[in-house]
C-alpha atoms as a PDB file:
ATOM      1  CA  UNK A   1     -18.597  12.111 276.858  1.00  0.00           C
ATOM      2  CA  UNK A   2     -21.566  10.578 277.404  1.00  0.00           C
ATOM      3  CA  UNK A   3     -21.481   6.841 280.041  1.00  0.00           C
ATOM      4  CA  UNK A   4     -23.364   3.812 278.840  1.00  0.00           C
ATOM      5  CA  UNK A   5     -25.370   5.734 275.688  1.00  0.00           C
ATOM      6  CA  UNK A   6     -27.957   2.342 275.355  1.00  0.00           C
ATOM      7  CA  UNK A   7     -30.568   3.990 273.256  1.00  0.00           C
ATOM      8  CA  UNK A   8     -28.685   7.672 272.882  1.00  0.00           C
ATOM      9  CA  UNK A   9     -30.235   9.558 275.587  1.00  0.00           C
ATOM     10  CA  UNK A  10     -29.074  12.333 276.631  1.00  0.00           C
ATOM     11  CA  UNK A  11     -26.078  12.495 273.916  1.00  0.00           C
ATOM     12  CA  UNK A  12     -28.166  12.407 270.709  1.00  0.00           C
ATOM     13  CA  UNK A  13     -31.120  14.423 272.690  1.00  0.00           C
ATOM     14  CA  UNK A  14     -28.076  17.062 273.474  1.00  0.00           C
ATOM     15  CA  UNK A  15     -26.006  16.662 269.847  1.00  0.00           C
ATOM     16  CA  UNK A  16     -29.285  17.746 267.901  1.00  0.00           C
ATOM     17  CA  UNK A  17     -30.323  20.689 270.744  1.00  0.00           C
ATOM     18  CA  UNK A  18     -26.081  22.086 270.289  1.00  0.00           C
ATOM     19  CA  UNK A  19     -25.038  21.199 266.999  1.00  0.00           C
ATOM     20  CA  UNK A  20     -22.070  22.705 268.418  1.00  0.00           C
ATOM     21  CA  UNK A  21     -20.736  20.745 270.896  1.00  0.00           C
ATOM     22  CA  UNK A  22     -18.369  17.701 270.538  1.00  0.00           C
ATOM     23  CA  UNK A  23     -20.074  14.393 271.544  1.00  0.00           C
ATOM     24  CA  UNK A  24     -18.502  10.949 272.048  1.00  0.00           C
ATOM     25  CA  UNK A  25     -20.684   8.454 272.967  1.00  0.00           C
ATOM     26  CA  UNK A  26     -19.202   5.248 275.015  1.00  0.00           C
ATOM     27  CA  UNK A  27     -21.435   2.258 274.671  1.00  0.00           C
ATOM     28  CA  UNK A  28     -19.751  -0.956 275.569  1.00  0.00           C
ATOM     29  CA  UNK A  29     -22.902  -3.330 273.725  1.00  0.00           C
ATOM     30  CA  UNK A  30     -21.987  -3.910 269.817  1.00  0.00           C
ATOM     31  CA  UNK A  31     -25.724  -3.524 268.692  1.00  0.00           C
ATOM     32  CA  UNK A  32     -26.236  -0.761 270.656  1.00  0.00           C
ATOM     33  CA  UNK A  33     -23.028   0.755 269.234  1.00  0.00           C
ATOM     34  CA  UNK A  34     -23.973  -0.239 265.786  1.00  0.00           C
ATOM     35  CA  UNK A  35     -27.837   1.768 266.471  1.00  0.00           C
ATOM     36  CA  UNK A  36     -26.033   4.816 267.882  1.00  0.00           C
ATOM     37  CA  UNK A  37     -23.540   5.077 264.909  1.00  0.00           C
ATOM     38  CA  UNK A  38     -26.737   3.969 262.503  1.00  0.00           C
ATOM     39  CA  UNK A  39     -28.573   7.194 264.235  1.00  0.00           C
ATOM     40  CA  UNK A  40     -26.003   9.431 263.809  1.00  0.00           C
ATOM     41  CA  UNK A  41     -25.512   8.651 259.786  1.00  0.00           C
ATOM     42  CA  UNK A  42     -29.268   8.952 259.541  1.00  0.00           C
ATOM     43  CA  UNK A  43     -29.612  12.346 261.417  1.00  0.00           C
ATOM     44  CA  UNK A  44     -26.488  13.737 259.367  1.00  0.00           C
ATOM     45  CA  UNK A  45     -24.725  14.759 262.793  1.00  0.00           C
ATOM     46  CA  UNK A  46     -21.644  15.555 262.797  1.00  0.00           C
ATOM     47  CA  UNK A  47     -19.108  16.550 265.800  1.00  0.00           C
ATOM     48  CA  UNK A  48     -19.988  13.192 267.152  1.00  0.00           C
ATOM     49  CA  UNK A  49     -18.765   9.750 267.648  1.00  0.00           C
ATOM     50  CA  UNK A  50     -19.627   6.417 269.285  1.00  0.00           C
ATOM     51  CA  UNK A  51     -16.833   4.208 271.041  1.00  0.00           C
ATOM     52  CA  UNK A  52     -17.886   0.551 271.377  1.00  0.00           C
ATOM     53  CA  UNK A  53     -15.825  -0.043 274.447  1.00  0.00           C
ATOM     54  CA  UNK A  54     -16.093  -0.031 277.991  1.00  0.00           C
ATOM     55  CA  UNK A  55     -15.621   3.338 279.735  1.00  0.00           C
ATOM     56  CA  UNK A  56     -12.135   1.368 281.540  1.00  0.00           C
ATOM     57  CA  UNK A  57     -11.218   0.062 278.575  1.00  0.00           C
ATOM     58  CA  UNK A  58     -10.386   4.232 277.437  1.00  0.00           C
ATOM     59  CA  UNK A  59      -9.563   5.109 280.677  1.00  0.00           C
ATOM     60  CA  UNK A  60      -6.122   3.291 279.790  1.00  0.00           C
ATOM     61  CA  UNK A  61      -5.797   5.122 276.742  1.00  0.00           C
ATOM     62  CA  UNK A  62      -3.705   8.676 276.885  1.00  0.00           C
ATOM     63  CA  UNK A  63      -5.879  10.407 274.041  1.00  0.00           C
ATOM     64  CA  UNK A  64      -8.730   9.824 276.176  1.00  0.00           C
ATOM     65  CA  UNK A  65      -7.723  11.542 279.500  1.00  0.00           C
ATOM     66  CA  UNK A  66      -8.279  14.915 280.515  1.00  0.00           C
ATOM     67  CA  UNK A  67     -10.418  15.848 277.634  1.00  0.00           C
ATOM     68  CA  UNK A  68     -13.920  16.176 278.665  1.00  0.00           C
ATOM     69  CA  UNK A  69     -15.804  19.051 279.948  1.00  0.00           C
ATOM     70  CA  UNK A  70     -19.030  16.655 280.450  1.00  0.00           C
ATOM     71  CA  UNK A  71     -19.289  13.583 281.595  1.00  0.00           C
ATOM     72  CA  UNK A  72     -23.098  12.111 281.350  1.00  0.00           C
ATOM     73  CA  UNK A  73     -24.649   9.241 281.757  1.00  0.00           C
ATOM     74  CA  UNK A  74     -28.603   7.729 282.923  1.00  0.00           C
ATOM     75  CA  UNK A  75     -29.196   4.769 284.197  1.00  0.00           C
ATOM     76  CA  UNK A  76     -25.411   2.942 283.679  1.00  0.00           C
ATOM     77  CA  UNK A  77     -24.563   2.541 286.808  1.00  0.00           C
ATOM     78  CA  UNK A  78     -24.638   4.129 291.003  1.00  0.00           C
ATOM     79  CA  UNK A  79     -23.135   7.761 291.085  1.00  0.00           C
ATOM     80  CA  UNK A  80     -20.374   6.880 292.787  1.00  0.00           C
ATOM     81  CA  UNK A  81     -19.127   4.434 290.577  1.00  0.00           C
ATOM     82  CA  UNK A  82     -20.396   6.820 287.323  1.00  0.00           C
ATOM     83  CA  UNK A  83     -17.683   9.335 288.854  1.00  0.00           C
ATOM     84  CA  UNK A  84     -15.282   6.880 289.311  1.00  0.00           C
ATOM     85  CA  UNK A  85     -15.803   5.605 285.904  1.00  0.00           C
ATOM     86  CA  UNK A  86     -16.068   9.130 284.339  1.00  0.00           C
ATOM     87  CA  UNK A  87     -13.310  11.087 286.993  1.00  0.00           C
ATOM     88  CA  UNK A  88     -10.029  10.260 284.338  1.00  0.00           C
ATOM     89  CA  UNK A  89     -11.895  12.087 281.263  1.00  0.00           C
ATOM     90  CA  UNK A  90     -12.789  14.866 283.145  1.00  0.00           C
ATOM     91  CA  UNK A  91     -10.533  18.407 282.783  1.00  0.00           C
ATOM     92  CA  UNK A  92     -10.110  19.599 285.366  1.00  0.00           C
ATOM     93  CA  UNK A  93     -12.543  22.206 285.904  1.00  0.00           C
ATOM     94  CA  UNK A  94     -15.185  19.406 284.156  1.00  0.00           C
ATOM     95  CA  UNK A  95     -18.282  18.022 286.204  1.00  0.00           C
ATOM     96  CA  UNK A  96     -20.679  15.029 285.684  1.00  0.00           C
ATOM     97  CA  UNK A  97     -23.983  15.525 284.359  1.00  0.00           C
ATOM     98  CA  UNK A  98     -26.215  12.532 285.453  1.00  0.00           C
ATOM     99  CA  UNK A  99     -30.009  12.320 284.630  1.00  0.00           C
ATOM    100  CA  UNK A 100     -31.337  10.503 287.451  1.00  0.00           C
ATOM    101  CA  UNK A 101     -34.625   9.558 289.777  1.00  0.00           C
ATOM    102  CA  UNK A 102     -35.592  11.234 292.886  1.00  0.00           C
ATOM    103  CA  UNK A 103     -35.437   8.188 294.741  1.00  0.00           C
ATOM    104  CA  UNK A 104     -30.980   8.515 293.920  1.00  0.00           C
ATOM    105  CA  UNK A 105     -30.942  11.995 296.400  1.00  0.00           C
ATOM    106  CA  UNK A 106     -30.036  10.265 299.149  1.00  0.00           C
ATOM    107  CA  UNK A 107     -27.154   7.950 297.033  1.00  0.00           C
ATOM    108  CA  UNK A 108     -26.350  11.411 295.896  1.00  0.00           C
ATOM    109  CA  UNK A 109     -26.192  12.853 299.449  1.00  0.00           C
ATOM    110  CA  UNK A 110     -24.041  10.250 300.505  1.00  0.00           C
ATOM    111  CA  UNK A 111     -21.579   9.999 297.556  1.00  0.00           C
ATOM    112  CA  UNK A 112     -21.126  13.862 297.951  1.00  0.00           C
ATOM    113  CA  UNK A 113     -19.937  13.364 301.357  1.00  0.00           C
ATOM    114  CA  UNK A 114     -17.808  10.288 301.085  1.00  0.00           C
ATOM    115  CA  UNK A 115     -16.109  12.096 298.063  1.00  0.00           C
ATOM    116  CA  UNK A 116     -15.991  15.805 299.170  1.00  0.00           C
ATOM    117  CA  UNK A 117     -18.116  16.670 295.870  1.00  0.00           C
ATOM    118  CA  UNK A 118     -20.653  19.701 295.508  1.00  0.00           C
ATOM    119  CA  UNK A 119     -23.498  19.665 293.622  1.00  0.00           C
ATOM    120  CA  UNK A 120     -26.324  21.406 292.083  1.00  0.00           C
ATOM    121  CA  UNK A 121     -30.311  19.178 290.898  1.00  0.00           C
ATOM    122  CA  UNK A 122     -31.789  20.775 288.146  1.00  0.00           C
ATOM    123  CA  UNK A 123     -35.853  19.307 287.367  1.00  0.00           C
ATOM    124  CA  UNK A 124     -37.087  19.527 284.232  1.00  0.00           C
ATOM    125  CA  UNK A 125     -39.138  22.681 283.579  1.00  0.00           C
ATOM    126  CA  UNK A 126     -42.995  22.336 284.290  1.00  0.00           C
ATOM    127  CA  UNK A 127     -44.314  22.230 281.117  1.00  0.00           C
ATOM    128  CA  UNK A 128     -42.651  19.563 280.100  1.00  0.00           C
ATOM    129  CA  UNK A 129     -43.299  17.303 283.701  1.00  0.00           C
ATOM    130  CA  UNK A 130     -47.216  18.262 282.639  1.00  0.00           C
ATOM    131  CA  UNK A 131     -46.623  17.115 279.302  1.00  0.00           C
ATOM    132  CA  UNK A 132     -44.780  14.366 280.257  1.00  0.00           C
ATOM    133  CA  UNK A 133     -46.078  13.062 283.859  1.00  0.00           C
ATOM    134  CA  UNK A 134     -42.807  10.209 283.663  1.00  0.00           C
ATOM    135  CA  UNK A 135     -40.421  13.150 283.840  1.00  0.00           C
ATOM    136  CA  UNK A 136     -42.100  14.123 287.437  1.00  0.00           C
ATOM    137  CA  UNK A 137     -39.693  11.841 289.263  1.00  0.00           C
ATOM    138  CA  UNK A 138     -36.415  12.697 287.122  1.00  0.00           C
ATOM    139  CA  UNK A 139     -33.679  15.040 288.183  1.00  0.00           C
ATOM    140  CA  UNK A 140     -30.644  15.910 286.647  1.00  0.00           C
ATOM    141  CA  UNK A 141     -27.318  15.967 289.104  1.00  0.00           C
ATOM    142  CA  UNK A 142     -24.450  18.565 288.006  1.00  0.00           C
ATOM    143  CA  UNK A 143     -21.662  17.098 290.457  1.00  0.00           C
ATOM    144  CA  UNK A 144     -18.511  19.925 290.137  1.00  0.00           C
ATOM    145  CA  UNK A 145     -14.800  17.566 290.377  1.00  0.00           C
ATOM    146  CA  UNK A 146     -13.128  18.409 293.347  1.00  0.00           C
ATOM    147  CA  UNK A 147      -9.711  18.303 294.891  1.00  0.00           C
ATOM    148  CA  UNK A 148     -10.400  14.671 295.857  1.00  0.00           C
ATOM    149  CA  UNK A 149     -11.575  13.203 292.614  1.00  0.00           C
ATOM    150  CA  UNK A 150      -8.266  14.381 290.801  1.00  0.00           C
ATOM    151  CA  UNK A 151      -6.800  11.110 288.992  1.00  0.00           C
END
């Protein structure tokens, strides 16, 4: 499940790199929505579906819950309310995957502790911070769900 997909990154970035995983993509704009769904008829994915709603909005909704491995998202929203938007989706050996700036470590830091979370930053690889000097600054957080971020 991918937070907030705006423009489709990372869902559609991810979809096209694993045609094999299952992607639903929760974007709570209608024209976004409409682009995503527009995208994915154009790119002839399939395994992948967009949900113009808010993430609470499916957090109500039993076929939702439990059902994730992944929860992403970018720019949506602080990590601690991404995880409490994301935690009811989650299975529940699932983790959040959130592509965010170094200047977030510290939000990170902090959220881990308050929450009793671990966590792992991944950067991008070199070549691609060389080829893209805009990547330099971007991390991506794996936060593992915990004891204390059960529903």
């Amino acid at each position: 499940m991918d937070i907030g997909s705006g423009g489709g990154f990372p869902a559609l970035v991810l979809k096209i790199a694993r045609p094999d995983l299952q992607v639903l993509m929760v974007e709570s704009i209608k024209k976004k929505a409409l682009f995503l769904k527009d995208a994915i008829r154009q790119l002839k994915l399939t395994k992948i579906a967009v949900a113009n709603h808010r993430a609470e909005e499916l957090a109500r909704l039993p076929d939702f819950l439990n059902r994730f491995d992944v929860v992403t998202a970018r720019a949506v929203a602080k990590i601690h309310q991404l995880i409490d938007w994301g935690k009811p989706f989650l299975k529940e050996q699932g983790y959040w995957f959130l592509w965010k700036s170094q200047r977030e470590l510290q939000e990170l830091e902090a959220t881990a502790v308050d929450l009793n979370l671990t966590y792992q930053i991944f950067a991008p690889p070199q070549p691609l911070r060389q080829q893209f000097p805009r990547l330099a600054n971007q991390l991506w957080f794996k936060i593992h769900r915990s004891a204390s971020t059960k529903n």
